[in-house]
PDB file of N, CA and C in Angstrom:
ATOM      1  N   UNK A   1     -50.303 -22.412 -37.390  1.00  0.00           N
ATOM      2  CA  UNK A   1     -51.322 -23.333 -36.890  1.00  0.00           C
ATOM      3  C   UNK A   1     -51.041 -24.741 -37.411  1.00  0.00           C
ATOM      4  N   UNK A   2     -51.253 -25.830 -36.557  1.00  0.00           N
ATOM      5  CA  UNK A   2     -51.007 -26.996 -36.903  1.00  0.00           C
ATOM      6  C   UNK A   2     -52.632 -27.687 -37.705  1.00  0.00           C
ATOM      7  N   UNK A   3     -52.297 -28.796 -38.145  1.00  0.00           N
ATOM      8  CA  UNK A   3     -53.135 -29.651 -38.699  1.00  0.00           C
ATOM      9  C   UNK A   3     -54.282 -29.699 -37.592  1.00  0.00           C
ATOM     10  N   UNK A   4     -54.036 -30.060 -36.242  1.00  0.00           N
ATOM     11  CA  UNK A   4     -54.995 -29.924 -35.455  1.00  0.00           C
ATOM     12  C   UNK A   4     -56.382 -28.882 -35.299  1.00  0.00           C
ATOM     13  N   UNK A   5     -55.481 -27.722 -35.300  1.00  0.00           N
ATOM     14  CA  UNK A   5     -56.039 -26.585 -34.530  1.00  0.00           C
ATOM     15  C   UNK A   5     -57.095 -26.422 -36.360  1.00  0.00           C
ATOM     16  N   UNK A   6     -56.445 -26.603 -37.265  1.00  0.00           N
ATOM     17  CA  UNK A   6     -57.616 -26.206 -38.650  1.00  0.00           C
ATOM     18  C   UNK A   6     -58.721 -27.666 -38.504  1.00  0.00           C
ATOM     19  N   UNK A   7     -58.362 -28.795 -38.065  1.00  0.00           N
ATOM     20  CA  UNK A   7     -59.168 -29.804 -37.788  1.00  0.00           C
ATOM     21  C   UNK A   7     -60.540 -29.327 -36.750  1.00  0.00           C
ATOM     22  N   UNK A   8     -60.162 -28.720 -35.750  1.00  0.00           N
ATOM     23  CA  UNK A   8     -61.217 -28.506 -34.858  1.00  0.00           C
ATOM     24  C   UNK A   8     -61.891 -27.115 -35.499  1.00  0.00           C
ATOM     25  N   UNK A   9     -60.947 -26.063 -35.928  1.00  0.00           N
ATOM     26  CA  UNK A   9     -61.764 -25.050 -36.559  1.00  0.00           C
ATOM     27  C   UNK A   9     -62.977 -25.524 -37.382  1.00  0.00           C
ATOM     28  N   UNK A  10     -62.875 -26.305 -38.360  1.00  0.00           N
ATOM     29  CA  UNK A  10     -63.894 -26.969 -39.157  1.00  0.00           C
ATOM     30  C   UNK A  10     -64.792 -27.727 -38.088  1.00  0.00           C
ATOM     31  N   UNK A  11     -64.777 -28.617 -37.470  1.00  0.00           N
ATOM     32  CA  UNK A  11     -65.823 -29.061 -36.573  1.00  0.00           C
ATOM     33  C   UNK A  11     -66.636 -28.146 -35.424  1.00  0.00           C
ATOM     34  N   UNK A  12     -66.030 -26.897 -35.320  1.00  0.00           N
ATOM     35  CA  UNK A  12     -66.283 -25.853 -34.377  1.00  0.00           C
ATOM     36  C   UNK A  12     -67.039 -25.042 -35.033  1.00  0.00           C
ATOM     37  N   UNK A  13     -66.710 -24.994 -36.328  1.00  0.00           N
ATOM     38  CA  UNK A  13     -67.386 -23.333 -36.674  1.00  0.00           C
ATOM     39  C   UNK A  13     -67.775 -23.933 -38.622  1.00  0.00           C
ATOM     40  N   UNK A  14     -67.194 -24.097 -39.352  1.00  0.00           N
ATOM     41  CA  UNK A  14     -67.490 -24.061 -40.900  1.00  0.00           C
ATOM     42  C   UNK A  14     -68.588 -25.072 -40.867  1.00  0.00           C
ATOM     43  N   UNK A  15     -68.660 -26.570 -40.252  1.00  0.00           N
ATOM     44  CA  UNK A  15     -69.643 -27.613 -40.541  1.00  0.00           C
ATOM     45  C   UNK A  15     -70.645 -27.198 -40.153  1.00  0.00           C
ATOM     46  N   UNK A  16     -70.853 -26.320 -38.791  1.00  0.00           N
ATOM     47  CA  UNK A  16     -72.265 -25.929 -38.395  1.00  0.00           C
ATOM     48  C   UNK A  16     -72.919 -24.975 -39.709  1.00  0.00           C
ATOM     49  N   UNK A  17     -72.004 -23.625 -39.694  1.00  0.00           N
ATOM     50  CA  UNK A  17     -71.832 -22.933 -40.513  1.00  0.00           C
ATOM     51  C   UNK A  17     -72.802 -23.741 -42.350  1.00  0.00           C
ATOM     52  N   UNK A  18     -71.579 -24.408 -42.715  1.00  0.00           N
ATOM     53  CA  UNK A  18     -72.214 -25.400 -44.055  1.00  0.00           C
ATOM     54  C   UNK A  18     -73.448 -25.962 -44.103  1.00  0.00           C
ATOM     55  N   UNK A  19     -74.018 -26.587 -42.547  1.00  0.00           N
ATOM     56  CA  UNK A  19     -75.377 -26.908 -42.195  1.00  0.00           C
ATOM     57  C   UNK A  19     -76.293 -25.946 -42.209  1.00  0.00           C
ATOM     58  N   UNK A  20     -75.938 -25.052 -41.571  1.00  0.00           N
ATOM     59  CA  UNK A  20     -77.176 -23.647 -41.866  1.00  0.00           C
ATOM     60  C   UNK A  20     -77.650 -23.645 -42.957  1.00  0.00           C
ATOM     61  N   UNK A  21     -76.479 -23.333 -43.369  1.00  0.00           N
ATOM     62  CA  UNK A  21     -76.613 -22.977 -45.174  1.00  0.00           C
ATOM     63  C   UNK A  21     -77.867 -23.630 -45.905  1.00  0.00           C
ATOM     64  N   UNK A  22     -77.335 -25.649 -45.918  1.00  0.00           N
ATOM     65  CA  UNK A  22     -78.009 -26.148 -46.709  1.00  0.00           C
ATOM     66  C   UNK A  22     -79.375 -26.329 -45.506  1.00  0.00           C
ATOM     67  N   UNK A  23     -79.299 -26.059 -44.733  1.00  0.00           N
ATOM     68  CA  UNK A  23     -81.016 -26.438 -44.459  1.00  0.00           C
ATOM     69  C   UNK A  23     -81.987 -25.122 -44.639  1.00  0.00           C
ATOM     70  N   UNK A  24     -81.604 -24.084 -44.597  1.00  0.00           N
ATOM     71  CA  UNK A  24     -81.674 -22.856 -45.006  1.00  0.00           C
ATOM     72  C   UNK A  24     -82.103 -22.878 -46.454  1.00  0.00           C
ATOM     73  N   UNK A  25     -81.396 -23.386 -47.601  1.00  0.00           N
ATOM     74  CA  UNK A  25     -81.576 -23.797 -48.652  1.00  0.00           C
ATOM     75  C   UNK A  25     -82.876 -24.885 -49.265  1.00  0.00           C
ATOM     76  N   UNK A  26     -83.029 -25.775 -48.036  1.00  0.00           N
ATOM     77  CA  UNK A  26     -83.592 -26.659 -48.347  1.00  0.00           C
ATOM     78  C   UNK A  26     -85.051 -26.648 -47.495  1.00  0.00           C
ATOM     79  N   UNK A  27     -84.908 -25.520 -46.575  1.00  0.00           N
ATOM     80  CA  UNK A  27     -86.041 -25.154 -45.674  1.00  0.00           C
ATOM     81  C   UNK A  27     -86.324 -26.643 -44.311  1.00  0.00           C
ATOM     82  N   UNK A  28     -85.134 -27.245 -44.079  1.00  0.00           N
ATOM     83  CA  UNK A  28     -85.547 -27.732 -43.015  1.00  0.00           C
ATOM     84  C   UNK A  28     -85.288 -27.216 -41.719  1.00  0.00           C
ATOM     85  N   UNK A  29     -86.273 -27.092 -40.981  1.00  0.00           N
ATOM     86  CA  UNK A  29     -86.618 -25.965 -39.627  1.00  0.00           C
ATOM     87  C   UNK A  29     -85.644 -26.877 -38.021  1.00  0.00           C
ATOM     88  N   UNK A  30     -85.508 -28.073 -38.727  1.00  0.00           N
ATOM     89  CA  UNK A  30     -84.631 -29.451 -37.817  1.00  0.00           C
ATOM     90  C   UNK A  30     -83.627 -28.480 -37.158  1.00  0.00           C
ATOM     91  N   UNK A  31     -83.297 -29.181 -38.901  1.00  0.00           N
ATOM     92  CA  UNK A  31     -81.151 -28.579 -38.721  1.00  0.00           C
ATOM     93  C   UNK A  31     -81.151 -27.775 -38.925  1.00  0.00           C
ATOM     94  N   UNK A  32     -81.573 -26.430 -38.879  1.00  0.00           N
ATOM     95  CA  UNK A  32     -81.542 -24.966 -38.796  1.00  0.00           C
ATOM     96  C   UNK A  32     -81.491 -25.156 -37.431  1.00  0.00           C
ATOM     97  N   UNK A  33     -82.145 -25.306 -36.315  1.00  0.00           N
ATOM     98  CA  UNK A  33     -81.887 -25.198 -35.238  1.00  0.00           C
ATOM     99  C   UNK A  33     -81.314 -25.996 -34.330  1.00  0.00           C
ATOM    100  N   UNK A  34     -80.676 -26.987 -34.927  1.00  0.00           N
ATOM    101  CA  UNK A  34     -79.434 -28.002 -34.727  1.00  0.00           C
ATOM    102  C   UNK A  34     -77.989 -26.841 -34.901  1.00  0.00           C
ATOM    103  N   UNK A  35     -78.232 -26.453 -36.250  1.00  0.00           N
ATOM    104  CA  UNK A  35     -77.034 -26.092 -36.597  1.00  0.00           C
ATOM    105  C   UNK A  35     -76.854 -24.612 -35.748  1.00  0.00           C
ATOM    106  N   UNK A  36     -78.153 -23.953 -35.227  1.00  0.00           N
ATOM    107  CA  UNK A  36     -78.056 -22.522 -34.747  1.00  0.00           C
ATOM    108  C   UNK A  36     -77.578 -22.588 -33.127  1.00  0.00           C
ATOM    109  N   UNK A  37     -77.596 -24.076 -32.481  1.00  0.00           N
ATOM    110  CA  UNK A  37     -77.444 -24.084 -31.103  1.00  0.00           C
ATOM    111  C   UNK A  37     -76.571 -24.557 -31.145  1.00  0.00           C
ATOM    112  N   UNK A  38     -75.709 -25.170 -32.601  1.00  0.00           N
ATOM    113  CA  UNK A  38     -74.402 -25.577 -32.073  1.00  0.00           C
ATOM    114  C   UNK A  38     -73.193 -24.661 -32.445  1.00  0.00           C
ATOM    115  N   UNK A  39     -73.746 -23.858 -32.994  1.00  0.00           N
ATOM    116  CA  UNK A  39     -73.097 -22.204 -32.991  1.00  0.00           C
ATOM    117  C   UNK A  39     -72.586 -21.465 -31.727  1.00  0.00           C
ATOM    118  N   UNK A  40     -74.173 -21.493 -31.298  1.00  0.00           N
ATOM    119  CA  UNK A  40     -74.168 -20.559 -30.442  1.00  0.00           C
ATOM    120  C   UNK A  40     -73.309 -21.303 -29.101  1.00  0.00           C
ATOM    121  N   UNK A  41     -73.828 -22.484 -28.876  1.00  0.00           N
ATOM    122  CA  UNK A  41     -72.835 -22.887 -27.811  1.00  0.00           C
ATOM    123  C   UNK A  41     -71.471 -23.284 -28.357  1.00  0.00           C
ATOM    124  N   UNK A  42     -70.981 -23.212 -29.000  1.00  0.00           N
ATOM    125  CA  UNK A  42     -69.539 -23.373 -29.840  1.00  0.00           C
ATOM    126  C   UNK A  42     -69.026 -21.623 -29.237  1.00  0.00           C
ATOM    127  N   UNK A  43     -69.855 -20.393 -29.676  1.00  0.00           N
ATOM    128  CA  UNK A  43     -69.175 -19.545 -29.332  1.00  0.00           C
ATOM    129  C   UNK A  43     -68.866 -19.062 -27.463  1.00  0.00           C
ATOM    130  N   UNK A  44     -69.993 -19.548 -27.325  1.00  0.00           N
ATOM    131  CA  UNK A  44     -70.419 -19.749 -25.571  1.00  0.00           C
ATOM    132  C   UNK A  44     -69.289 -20.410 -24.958  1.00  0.00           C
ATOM    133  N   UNK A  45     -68.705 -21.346 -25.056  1.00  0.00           N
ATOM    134  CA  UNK A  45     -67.683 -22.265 -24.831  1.00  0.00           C
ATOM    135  C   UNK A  45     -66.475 -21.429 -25.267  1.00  0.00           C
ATOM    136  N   UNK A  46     -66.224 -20.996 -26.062  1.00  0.00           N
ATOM    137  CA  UNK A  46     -64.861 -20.348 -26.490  1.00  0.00           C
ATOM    138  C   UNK A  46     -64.863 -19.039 -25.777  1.00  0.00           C
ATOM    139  N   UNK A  47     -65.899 -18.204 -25.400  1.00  0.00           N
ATOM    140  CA  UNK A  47     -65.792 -17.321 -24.945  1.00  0.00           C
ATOM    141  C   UNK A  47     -65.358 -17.651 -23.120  1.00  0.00           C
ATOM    142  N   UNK A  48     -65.793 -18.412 -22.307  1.00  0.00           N
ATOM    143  CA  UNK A  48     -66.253 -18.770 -21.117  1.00  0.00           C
ATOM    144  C   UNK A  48     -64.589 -19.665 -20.929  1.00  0.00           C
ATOM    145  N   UNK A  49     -63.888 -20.096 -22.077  1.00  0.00           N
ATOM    146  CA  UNK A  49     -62.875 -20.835 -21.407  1.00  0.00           C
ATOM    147  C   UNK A  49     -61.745 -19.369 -21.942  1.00  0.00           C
ATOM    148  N   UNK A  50     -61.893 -18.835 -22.864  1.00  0.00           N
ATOM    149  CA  UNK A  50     -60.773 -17.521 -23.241  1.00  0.00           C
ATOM    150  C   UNK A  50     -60.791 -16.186 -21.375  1.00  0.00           C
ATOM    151  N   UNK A  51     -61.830 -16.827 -21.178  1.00  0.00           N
ATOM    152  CA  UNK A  51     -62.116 -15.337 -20.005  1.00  0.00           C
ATOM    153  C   UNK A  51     -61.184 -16.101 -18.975  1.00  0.00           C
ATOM    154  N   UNK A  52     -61.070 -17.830 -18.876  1.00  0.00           N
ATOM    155  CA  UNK A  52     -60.971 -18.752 -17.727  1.00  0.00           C
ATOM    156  C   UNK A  52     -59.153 -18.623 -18.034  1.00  0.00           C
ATOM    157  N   UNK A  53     -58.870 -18.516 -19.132  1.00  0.00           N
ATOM    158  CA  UNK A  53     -57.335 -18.580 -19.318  1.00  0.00           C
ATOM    159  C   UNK A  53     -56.672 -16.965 -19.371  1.00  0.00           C
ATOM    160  N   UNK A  54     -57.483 -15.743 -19.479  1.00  0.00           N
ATOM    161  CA  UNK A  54     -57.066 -14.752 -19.446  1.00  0.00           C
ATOM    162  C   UNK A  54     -56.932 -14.355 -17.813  1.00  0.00           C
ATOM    163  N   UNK A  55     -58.023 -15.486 -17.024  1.00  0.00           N
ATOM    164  CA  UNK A  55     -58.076 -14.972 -15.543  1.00  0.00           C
ATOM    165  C   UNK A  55     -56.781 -15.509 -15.026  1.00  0.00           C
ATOM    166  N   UNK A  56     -56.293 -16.237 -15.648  1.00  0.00           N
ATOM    167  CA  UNK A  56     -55.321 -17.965 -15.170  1.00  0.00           C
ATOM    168  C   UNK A  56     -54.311 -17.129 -15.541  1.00  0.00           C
ATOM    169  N   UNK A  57     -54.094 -16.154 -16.844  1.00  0.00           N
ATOM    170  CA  UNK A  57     -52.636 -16.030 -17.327  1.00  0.00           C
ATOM    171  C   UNK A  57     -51.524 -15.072 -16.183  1.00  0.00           C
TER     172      UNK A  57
END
């Protein structure tokens, strides 16, 4: 894996991830559900373009 692909991993999945955490921690109800919809459409998106390139391959 290049520098890239660990660049977007972290903006895709660990920062939301790290946000849960601390608002979770800190009890704000905000970014808990900031951080839970940008999960969920993070996995929504990866799933919906993996089906679009498995149809393509």
């Amino acid at each position: 894996m290049d520098i890239y692909s660990y660049f977007w991993l972290v903006i895709k999945y660990i920062f939301p991830l790290a946000l849960l955490i601390i608002s979770i921690v800190f009890f704000n109800p905000l970014l808990i559900m900031i951080s839970i919809v940008w999960i969920v459409a993070a996995m929504a998106i990866e799933i919906t373009t993996s089906e679009e390139r498995a149809r393509l391959a």
